[in-house]
PDB file of N, CA and C in Angstrom:
ATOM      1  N   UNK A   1      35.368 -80.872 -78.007  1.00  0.00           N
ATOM      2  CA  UNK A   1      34.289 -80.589 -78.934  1.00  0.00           C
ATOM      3  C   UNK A   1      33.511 -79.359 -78.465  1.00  0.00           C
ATOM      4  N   UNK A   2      32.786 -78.922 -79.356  1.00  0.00           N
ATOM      5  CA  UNK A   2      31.892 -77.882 -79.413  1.00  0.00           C
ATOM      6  C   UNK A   2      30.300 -78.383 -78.454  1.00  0.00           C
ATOM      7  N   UNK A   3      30.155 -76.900 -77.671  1.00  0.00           N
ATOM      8  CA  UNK A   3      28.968 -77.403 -77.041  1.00  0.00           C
ATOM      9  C   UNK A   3      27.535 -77.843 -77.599  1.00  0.00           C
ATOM     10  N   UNK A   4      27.976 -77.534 -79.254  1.00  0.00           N
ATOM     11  CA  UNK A   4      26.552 -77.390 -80.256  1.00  0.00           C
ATOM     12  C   UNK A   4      26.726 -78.480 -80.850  1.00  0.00           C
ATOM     13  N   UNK A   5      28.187 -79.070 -81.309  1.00  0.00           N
ATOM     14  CA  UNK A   5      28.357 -80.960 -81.484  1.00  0.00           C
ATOM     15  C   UNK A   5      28.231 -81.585 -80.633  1.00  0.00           C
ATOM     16  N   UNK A   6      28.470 -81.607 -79.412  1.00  0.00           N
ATOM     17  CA  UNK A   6      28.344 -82.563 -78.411  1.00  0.00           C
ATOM     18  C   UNK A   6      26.416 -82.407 -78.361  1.00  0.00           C
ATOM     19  N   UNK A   7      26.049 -81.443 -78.650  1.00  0.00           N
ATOM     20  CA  UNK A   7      24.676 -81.665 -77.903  1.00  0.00           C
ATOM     21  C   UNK A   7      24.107 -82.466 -79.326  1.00  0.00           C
ATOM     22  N   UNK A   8      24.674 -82.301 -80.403  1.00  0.00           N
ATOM     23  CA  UNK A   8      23.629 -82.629 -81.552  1.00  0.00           C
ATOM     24  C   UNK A   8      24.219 -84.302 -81.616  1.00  0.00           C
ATOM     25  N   UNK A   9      25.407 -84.672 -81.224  1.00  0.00           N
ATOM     26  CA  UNK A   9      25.322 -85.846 -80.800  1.00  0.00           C
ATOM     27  C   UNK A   9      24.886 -87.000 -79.822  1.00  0.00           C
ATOM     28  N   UNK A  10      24.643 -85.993 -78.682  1.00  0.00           N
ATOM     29  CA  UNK A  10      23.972 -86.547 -77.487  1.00  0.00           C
ATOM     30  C   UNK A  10      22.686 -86.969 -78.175  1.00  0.00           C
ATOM     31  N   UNK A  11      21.719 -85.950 -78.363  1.00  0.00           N
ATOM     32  CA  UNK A  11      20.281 -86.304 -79.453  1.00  0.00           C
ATOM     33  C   UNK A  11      20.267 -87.325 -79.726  1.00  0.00           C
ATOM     34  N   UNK A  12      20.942 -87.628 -80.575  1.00  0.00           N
ATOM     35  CA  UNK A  12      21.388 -89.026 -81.538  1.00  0.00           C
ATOM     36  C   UNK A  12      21.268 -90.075 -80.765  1.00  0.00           C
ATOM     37  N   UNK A  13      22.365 -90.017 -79.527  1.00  0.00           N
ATOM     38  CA  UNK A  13      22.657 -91.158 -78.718  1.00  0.00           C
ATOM     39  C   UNK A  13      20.887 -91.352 -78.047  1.00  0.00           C
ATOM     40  N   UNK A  14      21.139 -90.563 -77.467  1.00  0.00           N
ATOM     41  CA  UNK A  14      19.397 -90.401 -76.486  1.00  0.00           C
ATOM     42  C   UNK A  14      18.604 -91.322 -77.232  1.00  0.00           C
ATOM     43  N   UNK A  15      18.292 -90.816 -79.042  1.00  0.00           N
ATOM     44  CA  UNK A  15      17.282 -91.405 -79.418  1.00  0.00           C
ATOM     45  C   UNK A  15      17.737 -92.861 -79.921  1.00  0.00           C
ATOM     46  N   UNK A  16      18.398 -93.084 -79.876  1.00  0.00           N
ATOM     47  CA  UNK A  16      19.068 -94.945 -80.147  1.00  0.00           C
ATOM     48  C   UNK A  16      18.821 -95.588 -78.868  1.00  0.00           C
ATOM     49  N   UNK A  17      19.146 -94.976 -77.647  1.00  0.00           N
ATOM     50  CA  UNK A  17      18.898 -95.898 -76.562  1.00  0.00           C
ATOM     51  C   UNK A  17      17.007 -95.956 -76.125  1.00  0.00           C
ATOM     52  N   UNK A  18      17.166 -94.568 -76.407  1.00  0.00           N
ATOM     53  CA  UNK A  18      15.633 -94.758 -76.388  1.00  0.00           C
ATOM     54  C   UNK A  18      14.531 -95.688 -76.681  1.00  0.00           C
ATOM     55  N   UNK A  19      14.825 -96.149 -78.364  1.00  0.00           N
ATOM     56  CA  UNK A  19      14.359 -97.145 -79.082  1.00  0.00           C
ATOM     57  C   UNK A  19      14.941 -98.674 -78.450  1.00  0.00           C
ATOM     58  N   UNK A  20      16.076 -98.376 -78.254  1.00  0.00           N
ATOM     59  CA  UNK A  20      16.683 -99.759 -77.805  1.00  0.00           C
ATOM     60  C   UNK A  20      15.520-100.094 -76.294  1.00  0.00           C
ATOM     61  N   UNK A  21      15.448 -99.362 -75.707  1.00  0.00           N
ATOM     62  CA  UNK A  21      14.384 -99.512 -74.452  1.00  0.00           C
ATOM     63  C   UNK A  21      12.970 -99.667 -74.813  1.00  0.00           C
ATOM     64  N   UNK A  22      12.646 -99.097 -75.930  1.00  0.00           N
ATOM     65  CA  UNK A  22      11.024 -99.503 -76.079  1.00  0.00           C
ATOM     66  C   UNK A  22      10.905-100.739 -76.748  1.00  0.00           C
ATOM     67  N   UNK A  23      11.848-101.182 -77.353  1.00  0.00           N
ATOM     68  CA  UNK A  23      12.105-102.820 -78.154  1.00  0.00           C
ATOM     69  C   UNK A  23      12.643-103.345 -77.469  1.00  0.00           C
ATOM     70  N   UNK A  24      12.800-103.076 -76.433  1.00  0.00           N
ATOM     71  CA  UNK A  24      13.036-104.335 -75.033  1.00  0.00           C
ATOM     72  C   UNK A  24      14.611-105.006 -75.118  1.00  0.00           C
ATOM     73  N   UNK A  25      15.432-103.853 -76.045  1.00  0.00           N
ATOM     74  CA  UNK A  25      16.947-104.853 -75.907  1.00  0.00           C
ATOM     75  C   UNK A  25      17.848-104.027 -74.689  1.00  0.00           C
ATOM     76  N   UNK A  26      17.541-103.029 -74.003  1.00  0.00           N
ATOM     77  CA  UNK A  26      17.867-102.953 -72.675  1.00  0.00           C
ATOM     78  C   UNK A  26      16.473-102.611 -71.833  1.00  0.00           C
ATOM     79  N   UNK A  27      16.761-102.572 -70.730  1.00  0.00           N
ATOM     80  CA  UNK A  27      16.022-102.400 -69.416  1.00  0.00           C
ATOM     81  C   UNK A  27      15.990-100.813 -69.143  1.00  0.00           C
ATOM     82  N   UNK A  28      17.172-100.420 -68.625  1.00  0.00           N
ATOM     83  CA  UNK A  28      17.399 -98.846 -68.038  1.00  0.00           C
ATOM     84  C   UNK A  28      18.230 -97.955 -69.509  1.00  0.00           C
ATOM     85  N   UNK A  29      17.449 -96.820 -69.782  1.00  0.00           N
ATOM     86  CA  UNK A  29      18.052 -96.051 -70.792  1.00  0.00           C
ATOM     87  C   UNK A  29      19.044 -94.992 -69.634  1.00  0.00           C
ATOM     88  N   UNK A  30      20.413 -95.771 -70.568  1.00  0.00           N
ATOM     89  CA  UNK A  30      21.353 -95.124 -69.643  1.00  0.00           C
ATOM     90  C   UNK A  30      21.886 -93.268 -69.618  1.00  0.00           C
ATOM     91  N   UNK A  31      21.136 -92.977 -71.157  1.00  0.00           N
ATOM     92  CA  UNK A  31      21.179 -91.465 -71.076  1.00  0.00           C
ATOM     93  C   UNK A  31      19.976 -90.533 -70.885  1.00  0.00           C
ATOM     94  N   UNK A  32      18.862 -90.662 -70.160  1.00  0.00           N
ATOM     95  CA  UNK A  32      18.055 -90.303 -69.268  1.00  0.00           C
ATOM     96  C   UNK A  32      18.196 -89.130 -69.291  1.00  0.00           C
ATOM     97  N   UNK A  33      19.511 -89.031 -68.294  1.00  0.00           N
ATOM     98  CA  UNK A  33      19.453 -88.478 -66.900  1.00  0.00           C
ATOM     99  C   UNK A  33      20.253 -87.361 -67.412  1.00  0.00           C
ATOM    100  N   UNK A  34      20.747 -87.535 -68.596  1.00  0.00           N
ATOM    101  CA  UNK A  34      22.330 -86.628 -68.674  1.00  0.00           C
ATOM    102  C   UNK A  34      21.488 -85.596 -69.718  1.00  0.00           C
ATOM    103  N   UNK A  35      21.748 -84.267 -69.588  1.00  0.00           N
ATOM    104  CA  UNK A  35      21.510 -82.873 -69.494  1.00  0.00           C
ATOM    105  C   UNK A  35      22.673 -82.601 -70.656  1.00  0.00           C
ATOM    106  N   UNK A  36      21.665 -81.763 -72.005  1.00  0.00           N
ATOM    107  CA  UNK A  36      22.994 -80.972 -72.870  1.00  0.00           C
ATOM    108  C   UNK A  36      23.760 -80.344 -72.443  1.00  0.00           C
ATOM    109  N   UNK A  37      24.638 -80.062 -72.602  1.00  0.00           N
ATOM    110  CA  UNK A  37      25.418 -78.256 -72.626  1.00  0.00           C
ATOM    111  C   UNK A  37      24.937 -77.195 -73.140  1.00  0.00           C
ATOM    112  N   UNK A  38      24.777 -76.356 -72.043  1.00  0.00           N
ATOM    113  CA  UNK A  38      24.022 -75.265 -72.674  1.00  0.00           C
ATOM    114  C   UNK A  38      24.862 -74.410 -73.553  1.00  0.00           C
ATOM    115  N   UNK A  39      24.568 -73.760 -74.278  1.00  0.00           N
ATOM    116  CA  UNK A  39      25.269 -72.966 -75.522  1.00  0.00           C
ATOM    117  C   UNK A  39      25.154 -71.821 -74.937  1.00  0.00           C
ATOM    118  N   UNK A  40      26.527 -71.169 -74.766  1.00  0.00           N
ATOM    119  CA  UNK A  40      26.793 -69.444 -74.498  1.00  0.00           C
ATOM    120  C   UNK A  40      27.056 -68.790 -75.954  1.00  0.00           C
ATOM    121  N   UNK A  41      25.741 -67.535 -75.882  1.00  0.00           N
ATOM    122  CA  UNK A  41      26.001 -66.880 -77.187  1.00  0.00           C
ATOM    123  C   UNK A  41      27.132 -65.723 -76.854  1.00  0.00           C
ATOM    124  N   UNK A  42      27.801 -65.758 -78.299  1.00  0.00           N
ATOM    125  CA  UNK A  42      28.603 -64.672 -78.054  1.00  0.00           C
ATOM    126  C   UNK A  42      28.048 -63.518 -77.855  1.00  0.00           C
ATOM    127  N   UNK A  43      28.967 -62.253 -76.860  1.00  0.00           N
ATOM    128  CA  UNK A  43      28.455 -60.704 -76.644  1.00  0.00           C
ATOM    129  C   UNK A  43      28.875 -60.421 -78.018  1.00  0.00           C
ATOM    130  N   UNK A  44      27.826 -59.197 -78.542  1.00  0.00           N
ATOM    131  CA  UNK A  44      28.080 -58.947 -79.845  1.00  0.00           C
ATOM    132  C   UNK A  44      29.245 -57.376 -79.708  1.00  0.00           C
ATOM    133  N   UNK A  45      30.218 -57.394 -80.069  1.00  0.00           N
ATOM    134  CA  UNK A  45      31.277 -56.151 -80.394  1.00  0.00           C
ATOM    135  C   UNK A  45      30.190 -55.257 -81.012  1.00  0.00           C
ATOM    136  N   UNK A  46      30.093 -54.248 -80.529  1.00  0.00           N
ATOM    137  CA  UNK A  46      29.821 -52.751 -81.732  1.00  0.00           C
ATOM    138  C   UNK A  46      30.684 -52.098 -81.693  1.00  0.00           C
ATOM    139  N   UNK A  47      30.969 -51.123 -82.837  1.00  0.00           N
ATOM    140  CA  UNK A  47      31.964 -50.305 -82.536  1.00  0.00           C
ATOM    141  C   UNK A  47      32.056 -48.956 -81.634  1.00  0.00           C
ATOM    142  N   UNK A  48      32.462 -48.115 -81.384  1.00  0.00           N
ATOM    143  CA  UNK A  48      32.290 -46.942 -80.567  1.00  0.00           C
ATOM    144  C   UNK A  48      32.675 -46.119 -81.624  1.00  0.00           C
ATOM    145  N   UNK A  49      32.126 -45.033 -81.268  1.00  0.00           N
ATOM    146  CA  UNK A  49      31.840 -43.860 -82.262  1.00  0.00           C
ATOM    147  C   UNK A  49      32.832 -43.228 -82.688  1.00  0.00           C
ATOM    148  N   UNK A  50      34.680 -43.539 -81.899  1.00  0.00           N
ATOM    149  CA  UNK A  50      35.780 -43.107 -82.535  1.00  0.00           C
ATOM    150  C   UNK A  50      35.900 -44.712 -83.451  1.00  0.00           C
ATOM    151  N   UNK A  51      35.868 -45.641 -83.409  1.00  0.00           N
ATOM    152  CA  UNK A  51      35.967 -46.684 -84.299  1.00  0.00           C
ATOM    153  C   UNK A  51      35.260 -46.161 -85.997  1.00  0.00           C
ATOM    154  N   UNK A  52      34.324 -46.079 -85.471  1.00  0.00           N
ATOM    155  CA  UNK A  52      33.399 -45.756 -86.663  1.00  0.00           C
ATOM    156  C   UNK A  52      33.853 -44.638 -87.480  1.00  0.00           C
ATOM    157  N   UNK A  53      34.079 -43.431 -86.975  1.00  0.00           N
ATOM    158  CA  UNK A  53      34.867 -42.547 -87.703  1.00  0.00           C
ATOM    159  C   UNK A  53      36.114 -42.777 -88.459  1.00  0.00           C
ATOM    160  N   UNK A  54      36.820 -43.849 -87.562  1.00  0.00           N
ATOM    161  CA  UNK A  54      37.782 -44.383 -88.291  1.00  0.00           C
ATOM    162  C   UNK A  54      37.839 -45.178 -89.379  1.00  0.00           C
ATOM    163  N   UNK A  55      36.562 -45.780 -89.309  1.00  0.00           N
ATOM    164  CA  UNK A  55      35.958 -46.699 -90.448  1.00  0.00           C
ATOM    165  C   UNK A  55      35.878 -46.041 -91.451  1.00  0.00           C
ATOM    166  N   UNK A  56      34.665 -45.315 -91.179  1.00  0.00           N
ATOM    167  CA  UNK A  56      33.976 -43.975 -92.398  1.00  0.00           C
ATOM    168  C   UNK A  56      35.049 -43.103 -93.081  1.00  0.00           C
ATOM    169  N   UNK A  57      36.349 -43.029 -92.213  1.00  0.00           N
ATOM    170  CA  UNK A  57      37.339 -41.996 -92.950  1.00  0.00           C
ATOM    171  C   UNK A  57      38.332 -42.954 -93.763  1.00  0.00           C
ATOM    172  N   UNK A  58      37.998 -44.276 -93.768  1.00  0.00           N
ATOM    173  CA  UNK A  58      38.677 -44.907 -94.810  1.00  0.00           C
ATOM    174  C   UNK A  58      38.045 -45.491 -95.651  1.00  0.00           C
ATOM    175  N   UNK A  59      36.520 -45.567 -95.502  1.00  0.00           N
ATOM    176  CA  UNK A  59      35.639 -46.250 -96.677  1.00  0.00           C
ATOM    177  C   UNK A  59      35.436 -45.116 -97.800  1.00  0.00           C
ATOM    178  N   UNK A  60      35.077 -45.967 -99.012  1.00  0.00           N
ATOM    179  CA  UNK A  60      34.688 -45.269-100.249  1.00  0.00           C
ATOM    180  C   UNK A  60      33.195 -44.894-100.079  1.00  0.00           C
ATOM    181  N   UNK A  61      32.597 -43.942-100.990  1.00  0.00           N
ATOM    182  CA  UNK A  61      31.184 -43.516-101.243  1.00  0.00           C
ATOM    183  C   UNK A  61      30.686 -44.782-100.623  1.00  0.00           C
ATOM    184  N   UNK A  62      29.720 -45.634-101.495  1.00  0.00           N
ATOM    185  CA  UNK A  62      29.078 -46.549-101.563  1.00  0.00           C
ATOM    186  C   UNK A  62      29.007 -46.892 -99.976  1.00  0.00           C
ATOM    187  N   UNK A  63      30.354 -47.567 -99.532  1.00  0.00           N
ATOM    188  CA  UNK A  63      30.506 -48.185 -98.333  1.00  0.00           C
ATOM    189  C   UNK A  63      30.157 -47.464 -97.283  1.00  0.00           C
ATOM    190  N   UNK A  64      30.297 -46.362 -97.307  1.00  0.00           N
ATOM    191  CA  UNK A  64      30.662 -45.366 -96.200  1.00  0.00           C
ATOM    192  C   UNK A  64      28.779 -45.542 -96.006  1.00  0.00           C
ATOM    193  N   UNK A  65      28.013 -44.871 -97.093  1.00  0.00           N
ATOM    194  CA  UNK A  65      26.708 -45.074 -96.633  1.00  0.00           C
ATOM    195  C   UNK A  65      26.060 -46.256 -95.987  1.00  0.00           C
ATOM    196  N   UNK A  66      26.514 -47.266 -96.550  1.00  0.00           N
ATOM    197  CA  UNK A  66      26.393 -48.396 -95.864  1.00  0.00           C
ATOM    198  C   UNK A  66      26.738 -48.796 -94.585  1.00  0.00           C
ATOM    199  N   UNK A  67      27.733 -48.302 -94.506  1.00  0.00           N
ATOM    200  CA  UNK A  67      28.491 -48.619 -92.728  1.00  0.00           C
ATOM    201  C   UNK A  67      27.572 -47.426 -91.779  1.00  0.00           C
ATOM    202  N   UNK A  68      27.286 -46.457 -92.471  1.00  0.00           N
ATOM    203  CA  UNK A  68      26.706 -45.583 -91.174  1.00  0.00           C
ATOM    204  C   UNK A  68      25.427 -46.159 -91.541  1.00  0.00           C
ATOM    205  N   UNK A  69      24.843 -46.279 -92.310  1.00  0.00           N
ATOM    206  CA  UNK A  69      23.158 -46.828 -92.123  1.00  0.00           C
ATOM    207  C   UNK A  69      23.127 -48.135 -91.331  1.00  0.00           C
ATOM    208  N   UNK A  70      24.013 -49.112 -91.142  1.00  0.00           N
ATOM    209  CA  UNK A  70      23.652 -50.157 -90.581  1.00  0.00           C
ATOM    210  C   UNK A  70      23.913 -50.133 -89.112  1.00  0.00           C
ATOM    211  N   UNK A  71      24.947 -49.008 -88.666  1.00  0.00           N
ATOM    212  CA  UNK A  71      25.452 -48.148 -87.207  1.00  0.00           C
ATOM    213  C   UNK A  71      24.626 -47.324 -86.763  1.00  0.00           C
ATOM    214  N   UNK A  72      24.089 -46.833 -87.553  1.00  0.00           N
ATOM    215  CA  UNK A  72      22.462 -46.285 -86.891  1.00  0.00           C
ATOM    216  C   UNK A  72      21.314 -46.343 -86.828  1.00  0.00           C
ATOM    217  N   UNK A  73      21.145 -47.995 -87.603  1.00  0.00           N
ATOM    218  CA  UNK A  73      19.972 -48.442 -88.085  1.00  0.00           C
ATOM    219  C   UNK A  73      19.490 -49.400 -86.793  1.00  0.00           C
ATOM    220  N   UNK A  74      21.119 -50.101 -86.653  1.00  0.00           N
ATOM    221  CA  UNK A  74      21.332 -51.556 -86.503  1.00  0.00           C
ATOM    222  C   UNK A  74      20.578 -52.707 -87.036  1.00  0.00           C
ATOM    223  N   UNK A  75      20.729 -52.497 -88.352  1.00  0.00           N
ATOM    224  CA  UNK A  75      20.510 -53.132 -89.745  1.00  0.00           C
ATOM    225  C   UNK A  75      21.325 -54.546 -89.985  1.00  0.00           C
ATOM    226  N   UNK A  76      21.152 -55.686 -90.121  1.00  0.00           N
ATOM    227  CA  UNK A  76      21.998 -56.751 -90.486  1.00  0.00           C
ATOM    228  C   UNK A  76      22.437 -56.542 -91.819  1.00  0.00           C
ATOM    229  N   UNK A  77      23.733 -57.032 -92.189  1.00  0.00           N
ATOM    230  CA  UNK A  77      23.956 -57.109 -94.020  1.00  0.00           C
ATOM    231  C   UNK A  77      22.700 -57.367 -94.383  1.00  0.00           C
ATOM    232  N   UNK A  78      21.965 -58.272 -94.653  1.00  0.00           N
ATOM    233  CA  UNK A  78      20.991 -59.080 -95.580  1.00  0.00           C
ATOM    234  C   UNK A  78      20.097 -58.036 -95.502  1.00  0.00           C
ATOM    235  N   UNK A  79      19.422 -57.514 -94.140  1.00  0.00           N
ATOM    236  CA  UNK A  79      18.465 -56.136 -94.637  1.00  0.00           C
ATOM    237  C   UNK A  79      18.852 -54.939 -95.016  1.00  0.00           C
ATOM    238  N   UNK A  80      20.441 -54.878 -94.978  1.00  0.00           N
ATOM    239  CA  UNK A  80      20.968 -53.538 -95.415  1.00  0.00           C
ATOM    240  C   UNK A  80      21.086 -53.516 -97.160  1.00  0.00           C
ATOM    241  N   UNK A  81      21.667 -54.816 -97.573  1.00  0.00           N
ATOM    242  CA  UNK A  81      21.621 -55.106 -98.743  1.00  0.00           C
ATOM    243  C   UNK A  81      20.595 -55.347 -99.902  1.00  0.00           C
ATOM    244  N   UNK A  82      19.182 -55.653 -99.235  1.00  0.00           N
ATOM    245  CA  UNK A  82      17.814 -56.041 -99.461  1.00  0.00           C
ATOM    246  C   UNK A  82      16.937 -54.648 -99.640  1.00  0.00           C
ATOM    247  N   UNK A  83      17.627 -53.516 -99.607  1.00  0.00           N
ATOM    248  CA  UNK A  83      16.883 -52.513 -98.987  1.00  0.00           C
ATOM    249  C   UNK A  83      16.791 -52.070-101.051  1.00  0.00           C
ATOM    250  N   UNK A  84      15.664 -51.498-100.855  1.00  0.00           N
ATOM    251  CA  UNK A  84      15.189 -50.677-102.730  1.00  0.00           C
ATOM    252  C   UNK A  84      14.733 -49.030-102.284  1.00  0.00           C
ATOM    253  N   UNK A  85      15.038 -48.220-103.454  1.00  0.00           N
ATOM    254  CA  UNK A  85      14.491 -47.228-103.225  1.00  0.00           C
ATOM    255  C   UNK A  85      13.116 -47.249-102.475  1.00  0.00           C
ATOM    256  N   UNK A  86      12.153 -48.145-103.215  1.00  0.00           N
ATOM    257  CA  UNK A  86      10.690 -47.414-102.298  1.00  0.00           C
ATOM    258  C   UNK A  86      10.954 -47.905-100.937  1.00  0.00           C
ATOM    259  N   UNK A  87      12.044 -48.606-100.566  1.00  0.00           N
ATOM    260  CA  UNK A  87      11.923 -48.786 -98.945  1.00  0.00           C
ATOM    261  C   UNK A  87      11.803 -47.633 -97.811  1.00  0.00           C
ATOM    262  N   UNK A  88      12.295 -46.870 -98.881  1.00  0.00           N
ATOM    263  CA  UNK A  88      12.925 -45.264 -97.961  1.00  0.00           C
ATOM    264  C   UNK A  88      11.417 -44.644 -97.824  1.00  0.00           C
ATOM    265  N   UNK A  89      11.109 -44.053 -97.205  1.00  0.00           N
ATOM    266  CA  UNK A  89      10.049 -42.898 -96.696  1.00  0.00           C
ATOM    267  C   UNK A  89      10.660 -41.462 -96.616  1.00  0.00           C
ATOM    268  N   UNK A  90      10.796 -40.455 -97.407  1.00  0.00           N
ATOM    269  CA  UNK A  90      11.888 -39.360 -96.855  1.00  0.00           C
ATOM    270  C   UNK A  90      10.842 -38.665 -96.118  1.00  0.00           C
ATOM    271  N   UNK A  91       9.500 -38.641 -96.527  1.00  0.00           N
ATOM    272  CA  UNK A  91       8.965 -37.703 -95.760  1.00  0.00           C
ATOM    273  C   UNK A  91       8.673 -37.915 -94.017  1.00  0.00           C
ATOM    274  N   UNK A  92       8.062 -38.882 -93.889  1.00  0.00           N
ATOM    275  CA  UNK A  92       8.683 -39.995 -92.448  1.00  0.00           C
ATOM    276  C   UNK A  92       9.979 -39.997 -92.050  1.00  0.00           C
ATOM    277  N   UNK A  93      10.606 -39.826 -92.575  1.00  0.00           N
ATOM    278  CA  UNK A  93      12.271 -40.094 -92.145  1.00  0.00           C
ATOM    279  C   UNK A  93      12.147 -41.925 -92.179  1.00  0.00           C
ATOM    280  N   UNK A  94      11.593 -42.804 -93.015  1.00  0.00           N
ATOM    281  CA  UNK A  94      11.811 -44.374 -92.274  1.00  0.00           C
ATOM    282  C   UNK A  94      12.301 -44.767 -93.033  1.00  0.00           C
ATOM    283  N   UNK A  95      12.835 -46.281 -92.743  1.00  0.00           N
ATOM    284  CA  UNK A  95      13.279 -47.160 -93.461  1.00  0.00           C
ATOM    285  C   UNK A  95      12.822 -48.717 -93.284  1.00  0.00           C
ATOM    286  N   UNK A  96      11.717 -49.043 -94.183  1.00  0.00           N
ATOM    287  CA  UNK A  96      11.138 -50.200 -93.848  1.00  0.00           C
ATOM    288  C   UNK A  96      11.843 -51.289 -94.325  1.00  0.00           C
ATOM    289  N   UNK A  97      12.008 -52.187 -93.672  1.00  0.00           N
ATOM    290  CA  UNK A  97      12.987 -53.364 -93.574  1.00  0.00           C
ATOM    291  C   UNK A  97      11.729 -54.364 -93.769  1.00  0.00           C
ATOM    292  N   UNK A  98      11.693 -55.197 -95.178  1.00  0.00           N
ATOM    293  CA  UNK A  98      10.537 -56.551 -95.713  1.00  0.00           C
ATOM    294  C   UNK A  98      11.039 -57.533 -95.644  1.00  0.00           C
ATOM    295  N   UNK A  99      10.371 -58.356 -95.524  1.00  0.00           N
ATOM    296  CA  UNK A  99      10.730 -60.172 -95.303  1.00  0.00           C
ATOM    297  C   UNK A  99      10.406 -60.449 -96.271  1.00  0.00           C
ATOM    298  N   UNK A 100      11.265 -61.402 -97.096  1.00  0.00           N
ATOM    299  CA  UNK A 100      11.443 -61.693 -98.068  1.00  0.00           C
ATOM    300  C   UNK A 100      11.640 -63.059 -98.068  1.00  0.00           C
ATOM    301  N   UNK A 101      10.534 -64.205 -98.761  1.00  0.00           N
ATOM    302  CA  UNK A 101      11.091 -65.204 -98.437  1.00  0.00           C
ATOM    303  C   UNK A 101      11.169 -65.960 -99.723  1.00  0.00           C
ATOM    304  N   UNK A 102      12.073 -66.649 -99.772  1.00  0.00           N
ATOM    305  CA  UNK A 102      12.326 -67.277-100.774  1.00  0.00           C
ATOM    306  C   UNK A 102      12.368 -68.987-100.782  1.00  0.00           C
ATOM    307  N   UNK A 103      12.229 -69.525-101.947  1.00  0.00           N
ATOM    308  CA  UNK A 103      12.436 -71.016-101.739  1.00  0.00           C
ATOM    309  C   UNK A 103      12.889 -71.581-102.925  1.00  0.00           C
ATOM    310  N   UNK A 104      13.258 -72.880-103.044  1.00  0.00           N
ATOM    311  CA  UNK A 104      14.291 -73.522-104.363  1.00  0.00           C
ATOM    312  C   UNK A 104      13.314 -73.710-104.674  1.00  0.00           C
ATOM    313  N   UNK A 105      11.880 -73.997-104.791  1.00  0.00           N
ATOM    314  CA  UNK A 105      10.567 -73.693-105.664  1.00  0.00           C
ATOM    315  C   UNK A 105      10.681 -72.943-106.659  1.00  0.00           C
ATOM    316  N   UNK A 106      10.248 -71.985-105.735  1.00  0.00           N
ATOM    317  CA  UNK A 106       9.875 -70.732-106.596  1.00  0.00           C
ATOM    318  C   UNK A 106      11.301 -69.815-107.283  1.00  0.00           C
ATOM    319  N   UNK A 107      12.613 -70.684-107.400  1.00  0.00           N
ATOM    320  CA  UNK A 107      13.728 -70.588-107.951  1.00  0.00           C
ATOM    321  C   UNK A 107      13.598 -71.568-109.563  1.00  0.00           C
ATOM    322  N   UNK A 108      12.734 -72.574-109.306  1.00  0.00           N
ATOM    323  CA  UNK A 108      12.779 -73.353-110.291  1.00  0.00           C
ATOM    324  C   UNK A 108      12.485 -73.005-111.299  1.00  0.00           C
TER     325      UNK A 108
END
């Protein structure tokens, strides 16, 4: 199993014995003592600057701007995609990146 299932099952267990110990149907909570697995995040790949060229010399218009703005932004999809004209500043040179939050509310 995964170190992020095993831990979200451990939780589970923990809090059943837990209860089982404060309602007095055992004595010693036998998972105490025992420690999650810690979760290793992955190193993130970027590309190197002959990658990227290689990219850019096979993407179309559209894409191509896209792939170098988010390579020199280091822009995620969702803020690269989120982005509107007034985001741009040309005279600044910026690009303001907004939080945007949404909810199945205010979808309704």
């Amino acid at each position: 199993m995964k170190p992020n299932t095993v831990r979200n099952e451990l939780t589970v267990i923990k809090l059943i014995f837990k209860h089982a110990q404060r309602w007095g149907y055992i004595k010693y909570n036998p998972t105490q003592d025992i420690e999650r697995p810690k979760i290793e995040k992955p190193e993130i790949e970027i590309l190197s600057p002959v990658e990227l060229e290689k990219l850019l010399e096979k993407s179309e218009k559209p894409y191509k701007t896209a792939f170098l703005t988010a390579f020199l932004t280091g822009m995620r999809a969702g803020e690269l995609w989120g982005l509107q004209w007034s985001d741009i500043d040309w005279n600044s040179k910026q690009i303001h990146v907004r939080l945007i939050m949404e909810t199945a509310i205010s979808k309704a």
